[in-house]
Protein backbone atom coordinates (compact mmCIF):
# COMPACT_ATOMS: atom_id res chain seq x y z
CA UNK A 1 152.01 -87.30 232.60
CA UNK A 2 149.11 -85.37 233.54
CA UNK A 3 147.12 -87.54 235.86
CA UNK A 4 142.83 -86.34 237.31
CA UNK A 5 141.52 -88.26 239.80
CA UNK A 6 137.82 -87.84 240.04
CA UNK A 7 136.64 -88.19 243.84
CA UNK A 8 133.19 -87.08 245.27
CA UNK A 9 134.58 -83.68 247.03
CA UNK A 10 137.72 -82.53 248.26
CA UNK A 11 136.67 -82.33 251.55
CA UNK A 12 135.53 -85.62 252.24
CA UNK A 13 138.89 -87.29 251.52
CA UNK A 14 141.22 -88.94 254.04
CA UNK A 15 145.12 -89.78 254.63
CA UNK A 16 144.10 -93.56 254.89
CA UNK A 17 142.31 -93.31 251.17
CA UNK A 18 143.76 -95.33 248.34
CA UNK A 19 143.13 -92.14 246.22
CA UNK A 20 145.53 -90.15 248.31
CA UNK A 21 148.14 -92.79 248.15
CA UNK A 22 147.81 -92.99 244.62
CA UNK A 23 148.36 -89.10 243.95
CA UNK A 24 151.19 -88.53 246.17
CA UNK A 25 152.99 -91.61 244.33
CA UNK A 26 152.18 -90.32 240.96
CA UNK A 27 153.78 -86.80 242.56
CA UNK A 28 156.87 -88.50 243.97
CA UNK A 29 157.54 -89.65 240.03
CA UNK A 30 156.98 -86.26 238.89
CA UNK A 31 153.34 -86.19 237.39
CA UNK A 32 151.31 -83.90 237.67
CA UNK A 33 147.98 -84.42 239.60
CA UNK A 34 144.88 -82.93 239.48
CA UNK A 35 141.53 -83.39 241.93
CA UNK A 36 138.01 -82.90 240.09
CA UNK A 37 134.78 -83.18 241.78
CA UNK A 38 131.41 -84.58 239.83
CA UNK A 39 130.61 -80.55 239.85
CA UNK A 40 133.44 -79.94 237.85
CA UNK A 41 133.02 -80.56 234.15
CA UNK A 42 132.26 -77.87 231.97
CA UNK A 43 130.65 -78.79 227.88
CA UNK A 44 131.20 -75.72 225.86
CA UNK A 45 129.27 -74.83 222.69
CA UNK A 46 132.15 -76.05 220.37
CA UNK A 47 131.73 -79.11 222.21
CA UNK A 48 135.47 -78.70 223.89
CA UNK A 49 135.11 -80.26 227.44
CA UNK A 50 136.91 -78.58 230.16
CA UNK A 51 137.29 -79.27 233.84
CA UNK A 52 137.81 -77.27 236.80
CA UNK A 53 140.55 -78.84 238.75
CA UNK A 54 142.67 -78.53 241.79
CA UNK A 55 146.48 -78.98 241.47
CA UNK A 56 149.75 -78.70 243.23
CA UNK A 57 150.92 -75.96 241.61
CA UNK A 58 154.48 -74.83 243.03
CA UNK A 59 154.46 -77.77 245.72
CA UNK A 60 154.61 -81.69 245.68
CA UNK A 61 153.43 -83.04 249.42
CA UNK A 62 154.99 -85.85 250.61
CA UNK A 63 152.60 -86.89 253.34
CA UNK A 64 148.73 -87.50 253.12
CA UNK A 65 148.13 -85.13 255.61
CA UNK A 66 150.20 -82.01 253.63
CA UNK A 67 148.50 -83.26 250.28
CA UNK A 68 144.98 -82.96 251.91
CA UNK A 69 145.71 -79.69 253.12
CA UNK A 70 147.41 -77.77 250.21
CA UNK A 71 144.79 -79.57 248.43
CA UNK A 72 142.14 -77.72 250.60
CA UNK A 73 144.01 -74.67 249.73
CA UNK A 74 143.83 -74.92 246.19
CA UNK A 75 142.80 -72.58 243.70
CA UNK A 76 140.69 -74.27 240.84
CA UNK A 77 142.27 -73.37 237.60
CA UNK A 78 140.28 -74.61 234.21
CA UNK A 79 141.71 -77.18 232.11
CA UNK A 80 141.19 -78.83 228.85
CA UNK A 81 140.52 -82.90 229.05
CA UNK A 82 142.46 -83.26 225.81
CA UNK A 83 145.62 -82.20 227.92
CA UNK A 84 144.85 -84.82 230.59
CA UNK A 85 146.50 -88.05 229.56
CA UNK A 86 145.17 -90.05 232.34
CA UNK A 87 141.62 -89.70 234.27
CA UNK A 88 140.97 -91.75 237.28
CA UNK A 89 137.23 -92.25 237.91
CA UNK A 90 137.72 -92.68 242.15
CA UNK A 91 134.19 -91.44 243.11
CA UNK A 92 131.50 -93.39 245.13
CA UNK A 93 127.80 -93.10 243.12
CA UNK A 94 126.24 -94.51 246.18
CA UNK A 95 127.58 -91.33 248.18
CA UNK A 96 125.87 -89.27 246.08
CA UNK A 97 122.75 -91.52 245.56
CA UNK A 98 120.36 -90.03 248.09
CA UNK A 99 121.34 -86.26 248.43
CA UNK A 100 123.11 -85.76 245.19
CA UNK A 101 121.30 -88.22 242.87
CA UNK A 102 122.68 -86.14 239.29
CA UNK A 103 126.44 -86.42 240.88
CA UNK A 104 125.79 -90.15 240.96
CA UNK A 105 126.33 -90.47 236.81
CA UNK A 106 128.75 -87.99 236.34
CA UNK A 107 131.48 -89.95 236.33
CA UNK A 108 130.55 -92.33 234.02
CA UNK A 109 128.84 -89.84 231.97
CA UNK A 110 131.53 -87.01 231.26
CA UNK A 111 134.28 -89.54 231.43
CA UNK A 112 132.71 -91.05 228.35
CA UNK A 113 133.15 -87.75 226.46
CA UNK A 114 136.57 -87.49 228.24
CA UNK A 115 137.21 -90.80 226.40
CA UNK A 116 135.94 -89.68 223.00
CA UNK A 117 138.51 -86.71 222.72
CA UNK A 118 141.29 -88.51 223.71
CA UNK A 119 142.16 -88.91 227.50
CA UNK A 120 142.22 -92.67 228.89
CA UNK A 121 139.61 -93.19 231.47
CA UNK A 122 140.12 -95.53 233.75
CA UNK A 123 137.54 -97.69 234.92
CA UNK A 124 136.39 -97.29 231.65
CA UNK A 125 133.33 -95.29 232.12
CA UNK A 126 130.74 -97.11 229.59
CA UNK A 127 131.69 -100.36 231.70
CA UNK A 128 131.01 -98.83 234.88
CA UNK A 129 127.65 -97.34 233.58
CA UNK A 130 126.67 -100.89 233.92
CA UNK A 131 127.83 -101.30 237.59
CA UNK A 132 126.00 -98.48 238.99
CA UNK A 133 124.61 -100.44 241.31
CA UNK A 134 124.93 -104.24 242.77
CA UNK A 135 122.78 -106.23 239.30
CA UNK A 136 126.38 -105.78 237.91
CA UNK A 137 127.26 -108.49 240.56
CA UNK A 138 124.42 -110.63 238.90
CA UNK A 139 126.06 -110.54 235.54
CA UNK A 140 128.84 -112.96 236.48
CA UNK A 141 128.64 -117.12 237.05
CA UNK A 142 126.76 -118.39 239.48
CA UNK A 143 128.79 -120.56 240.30
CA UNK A 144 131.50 -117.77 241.89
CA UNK A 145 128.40 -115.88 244.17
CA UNK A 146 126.03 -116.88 247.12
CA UNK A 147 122.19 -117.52 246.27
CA UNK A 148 120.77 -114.32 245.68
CA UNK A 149 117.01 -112.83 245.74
CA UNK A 150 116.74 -108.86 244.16
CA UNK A 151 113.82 -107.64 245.45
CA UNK A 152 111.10 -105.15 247.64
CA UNK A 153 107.80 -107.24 248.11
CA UNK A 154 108.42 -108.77 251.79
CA UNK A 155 106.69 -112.35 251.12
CA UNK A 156 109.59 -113.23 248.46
CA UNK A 157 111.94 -112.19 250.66
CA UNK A 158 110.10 -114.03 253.47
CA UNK A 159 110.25 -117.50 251.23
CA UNK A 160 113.36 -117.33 250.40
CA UNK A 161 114.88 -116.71 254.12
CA UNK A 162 112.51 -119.94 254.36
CA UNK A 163 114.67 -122.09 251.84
CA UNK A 164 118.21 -120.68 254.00
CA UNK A 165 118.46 -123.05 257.51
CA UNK A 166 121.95 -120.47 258.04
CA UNK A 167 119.86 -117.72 257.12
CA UNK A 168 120.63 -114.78 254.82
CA UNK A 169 122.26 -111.35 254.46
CA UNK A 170 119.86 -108.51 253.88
CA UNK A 171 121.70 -104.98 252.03
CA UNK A 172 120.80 -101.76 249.57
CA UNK A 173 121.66 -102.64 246.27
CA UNK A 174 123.57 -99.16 245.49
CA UNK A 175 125.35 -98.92 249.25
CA UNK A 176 128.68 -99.09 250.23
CA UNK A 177 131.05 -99.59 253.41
CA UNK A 178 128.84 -101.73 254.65
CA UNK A 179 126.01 -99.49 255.85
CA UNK A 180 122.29 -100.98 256.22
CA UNK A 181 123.71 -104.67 256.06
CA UNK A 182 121.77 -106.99 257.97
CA UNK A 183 122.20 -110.56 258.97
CA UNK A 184 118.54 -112.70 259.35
CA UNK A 185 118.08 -116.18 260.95
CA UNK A 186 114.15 -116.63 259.99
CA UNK A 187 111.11 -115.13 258.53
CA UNK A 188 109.60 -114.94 261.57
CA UNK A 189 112.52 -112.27 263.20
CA UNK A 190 110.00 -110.00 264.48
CA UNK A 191 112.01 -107.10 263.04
CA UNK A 192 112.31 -108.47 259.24
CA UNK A 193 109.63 -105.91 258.39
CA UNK A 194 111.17 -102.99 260.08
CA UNK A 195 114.38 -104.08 258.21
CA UNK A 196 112.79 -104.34 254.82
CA UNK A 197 111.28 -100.98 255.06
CA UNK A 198 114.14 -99.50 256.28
CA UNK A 199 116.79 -100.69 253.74
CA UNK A 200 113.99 -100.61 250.76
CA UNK A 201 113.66 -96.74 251.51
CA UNK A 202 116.71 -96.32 248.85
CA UNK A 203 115.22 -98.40 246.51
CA UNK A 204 115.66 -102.75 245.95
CA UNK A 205 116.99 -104.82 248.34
CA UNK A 206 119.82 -107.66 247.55
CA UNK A 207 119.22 -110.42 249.88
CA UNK A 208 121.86 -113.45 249.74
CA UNK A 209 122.39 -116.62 251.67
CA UNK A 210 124.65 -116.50 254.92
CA UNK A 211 127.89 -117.98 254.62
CA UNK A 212 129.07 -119.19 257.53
CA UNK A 213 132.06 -118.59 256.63
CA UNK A 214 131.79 -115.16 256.75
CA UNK A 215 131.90 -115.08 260.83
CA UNK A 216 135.60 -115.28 260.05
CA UNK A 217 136.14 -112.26 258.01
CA UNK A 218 136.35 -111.70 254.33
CA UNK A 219 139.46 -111.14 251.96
CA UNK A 220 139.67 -108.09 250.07
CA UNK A 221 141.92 -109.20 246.75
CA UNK A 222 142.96 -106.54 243.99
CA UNK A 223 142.99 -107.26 240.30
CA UNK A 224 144.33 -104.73 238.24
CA UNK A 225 144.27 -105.39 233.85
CA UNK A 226 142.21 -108.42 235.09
CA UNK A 227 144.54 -110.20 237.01
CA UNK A 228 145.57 -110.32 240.72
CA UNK A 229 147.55 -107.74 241.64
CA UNK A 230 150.91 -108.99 243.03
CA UNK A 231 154.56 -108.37 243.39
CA UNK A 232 156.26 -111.50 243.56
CA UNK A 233 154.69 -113.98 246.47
CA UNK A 234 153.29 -111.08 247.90
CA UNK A 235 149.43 -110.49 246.69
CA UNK A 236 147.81 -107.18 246.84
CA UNK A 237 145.08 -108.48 249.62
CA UNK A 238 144.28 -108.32 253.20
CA UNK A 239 141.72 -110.30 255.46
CA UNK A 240 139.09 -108.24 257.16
CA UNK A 241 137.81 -109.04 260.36
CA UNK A 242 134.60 -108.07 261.74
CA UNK A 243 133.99 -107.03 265.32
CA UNK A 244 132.45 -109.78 267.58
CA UNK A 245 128.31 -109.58 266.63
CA UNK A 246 128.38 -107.77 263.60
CA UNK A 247 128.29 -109.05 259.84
CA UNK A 248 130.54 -106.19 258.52
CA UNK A 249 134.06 -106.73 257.89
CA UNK A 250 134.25 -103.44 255.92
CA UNK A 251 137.02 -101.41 257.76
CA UNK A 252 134.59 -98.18 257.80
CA UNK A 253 132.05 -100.59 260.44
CA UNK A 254 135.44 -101.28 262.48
CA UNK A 255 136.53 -104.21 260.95
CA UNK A 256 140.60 -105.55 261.67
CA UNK A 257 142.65 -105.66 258.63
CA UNK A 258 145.18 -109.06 258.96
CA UNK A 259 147.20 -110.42 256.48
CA UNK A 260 145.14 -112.85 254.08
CA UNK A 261 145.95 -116.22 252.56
CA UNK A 262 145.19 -115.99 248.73
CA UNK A 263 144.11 -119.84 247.71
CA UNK A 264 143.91 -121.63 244.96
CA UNK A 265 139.94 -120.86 245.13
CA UNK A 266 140.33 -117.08 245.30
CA UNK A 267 142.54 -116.78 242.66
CA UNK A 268 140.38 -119.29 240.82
CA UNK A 269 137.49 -117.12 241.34
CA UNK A 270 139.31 -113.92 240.01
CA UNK A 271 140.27 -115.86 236.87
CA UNK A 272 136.05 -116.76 236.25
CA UNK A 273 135.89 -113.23 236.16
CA UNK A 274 138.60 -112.14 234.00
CA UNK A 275 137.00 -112.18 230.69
CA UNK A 276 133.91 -109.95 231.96
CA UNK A 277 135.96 -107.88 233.45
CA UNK A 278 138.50 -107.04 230.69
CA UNK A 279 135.40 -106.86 228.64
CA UNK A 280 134.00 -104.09 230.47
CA UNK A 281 137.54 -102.29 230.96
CA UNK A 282 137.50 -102.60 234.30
CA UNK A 283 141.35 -101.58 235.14
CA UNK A 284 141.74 -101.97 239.28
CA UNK A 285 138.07 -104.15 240.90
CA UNK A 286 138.31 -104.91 244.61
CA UNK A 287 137.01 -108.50 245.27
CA UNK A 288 135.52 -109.05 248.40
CA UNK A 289 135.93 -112.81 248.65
CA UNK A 290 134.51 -115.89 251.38
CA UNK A 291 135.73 -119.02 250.90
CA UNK A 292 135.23 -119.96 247.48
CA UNK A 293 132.65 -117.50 246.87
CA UNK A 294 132.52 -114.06 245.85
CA UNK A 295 130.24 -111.50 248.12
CA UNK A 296 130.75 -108.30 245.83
CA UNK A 297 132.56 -106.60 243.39
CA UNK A 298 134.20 -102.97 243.84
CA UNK A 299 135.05 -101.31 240.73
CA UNK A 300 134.38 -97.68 241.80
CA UNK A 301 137.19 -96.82 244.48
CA UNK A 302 138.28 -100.05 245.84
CA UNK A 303 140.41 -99.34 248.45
CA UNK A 304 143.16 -100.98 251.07
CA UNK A 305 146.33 -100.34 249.37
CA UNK A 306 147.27 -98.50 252.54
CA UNK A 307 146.40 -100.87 254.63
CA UNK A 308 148.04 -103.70 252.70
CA UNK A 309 151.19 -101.59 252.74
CA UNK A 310 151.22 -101.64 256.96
CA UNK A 311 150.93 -105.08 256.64
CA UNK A 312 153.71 -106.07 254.07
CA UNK A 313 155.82 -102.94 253.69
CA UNK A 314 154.65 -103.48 249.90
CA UNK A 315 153.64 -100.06 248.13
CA UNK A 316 151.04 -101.14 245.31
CA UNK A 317 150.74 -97.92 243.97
CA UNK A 318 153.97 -98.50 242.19
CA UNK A 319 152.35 -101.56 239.86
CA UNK A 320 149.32 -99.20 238.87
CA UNK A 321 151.45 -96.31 238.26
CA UNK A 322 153.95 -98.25 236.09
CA UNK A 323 150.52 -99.91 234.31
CA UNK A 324 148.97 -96.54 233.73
CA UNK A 325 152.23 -95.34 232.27
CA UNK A 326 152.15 -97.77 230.01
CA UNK A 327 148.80 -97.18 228.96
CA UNK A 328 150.31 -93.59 227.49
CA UNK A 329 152.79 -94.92 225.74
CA UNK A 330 150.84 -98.02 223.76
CA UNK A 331 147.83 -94.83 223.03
CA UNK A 332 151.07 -92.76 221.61
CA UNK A 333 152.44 -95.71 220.02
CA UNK A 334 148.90 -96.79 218.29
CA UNK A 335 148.19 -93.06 217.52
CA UNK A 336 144.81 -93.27 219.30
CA UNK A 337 143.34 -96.33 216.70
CA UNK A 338 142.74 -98.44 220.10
CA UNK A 339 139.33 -97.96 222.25
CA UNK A 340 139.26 -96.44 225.85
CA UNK A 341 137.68 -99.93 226.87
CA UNK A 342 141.13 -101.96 225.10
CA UNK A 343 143.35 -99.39 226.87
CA UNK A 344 142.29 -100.02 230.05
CA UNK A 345 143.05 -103.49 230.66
CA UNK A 346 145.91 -103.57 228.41
């Protein structure tokens, strides 16, 4: 199997990344794995679509560390997407948004037409054109999410910090790893203005109720085909904690990965959103879960699987690889009659 993985640049990725863990276990079962960039898709006049990819060619690294580096090394050959069975969309649009604002799409965008001639795209790319930026997180019940306000003029924001006694959570709505996340107490916070202007700079801002809750971490839970991810007892999750005084829990703002307790009301929650999600073919989604309420969805690159794996000794890379494998063989089976958006939560 002939496996892409689509990540913002090659130089930005890390040993720790899910990405990375993914590629070297689809090496250790002898696929081959390729690295594209949002740079790296070429349309030609006969319409054939091509990428410029970075491979492993006469080496398969072992370690994250030797992956990174022959992949640094790499010489970009060009390819045709019709001989890539599987390609992983794994970048970030909200990476991109400010500096790079065309790389932002171009996942979604050419992985559509990489889905028309034939490869399986996973997440499916006309799904995640919907969940380019945190109104995808609207789309679900409201009973599963906190009270939320989407918005830039300061006096709605103002009244509805008003209607909050525990106060509210102030973020971009395209933003990840919890940068410009801010928790407010009152309208009257001297600096709610400052804060307004400086997260509105990159364009609405989501503003949601505080859960208290929340002071005690939040649990990251994988679903992949629309269910939780699990291998026997053992559930592909993890509990982050955020340093004393800050909101964050995301592990990039120094949050403490611990082992989480899945309950009844998480994976109740993750069963609500089964049906959109299958629906929008939305093959491995991070939840990032408090209590019995959902705080946001990740369906770009959710990651943790290495994390989980220090804490249980549990490799979930072995799951998605098996899944993806599958994936081939049904397309071969069905001769291509099924849609990109069936195949991916099959």
């Amino acid at each position: 199997m002939r496996i892409a993985l689509l990540v913002n640049a090659l130089e930005t990725e890390a040993p720790a990344y899910t990405t990375t863990a993914l590629a070297l276990a689809a090496l250790s079962r002898g696929h081959e794995v390729l690295y594209v960039t949002p740079g790296d898709f070429i349309l030609r006049p006969d319409d054939t679509l091509m990428i410029r990819a970075a491979g492993f060619v006469g080496t398969r690294p072992k370690k994250p560390e030797t992956l990174l580096r022959a992949l640094t090394d790499a010489d970009k050959t060009i390819v045709n997407v019709e001989e890539v069975d599987v390609l992983l969309l794994r970048n970030d649009p909200s990476e991109d948004a400010e500096n790079r604002p065309w790389a932002s799409h171009a996942g979604a965008n050419f992985g559509r037409l990489a889905a028309e001639r034939g490869t399986i795209v996973v997440n499916d790319p006309c799904g995640l054109a919907l969940a380019q930026d945190k109104l995808y997180f609207q789309d679900f019940p409201v009973t599963v999410r906190p009270t939320t306000l989407i918005s830039k003029d300061i006096d709605e924001i103002r009244t509805f910090i008003d209607s909050h006694s525990e106060g509210v959570i102030i973020k971009p709505l395209q933003g990840s790893g919890g940068r410009n996340v801010f928790r407010v107490g009152t309208s009257t916070e001297g600096n709610l203005t400052q804060i307004v202007e400086a997260v509105g700079v990159v364009g609405y801002l989501i503003v949601q109720s505080y859960l208290p809750k929340a002071s005690d971490g939040d649990t990251r839970l994988f679903l992949m085909n629309g269910r939780p991810l699990h291998r026997g007892d053992v559930y592909a999750a993890f509990r982050r904690v955020p340093p004393k005084g800050d909101v964050r829990s995301n592990i990039h703002a120094s949050g403490t990965p611990k082992p989480a307790n899945v309950t009844k009301e998480m994976l109740a929650i993750a069963e609500t959103l089964r049906p959109k999600l299958v629906e929008d073919g939305m093959f491995l989604v991070g939840l990032d879960i408090v209590g019995d309420k959902l705080l946001e969805i990740n369906v770009f690159t959710p990651g943790g699987l290495q994390t989980i794996r220090e804490l249980h000794d549990i490799d979930f890379c072995d799951e998605i690889l098996d899944s993806l494998e599958n994936k081939v063989d049904i397309k071969k089976t069905y001769r291509g009659s099924l849609s990109n958006r069936i195949l991916s939560t099959l």
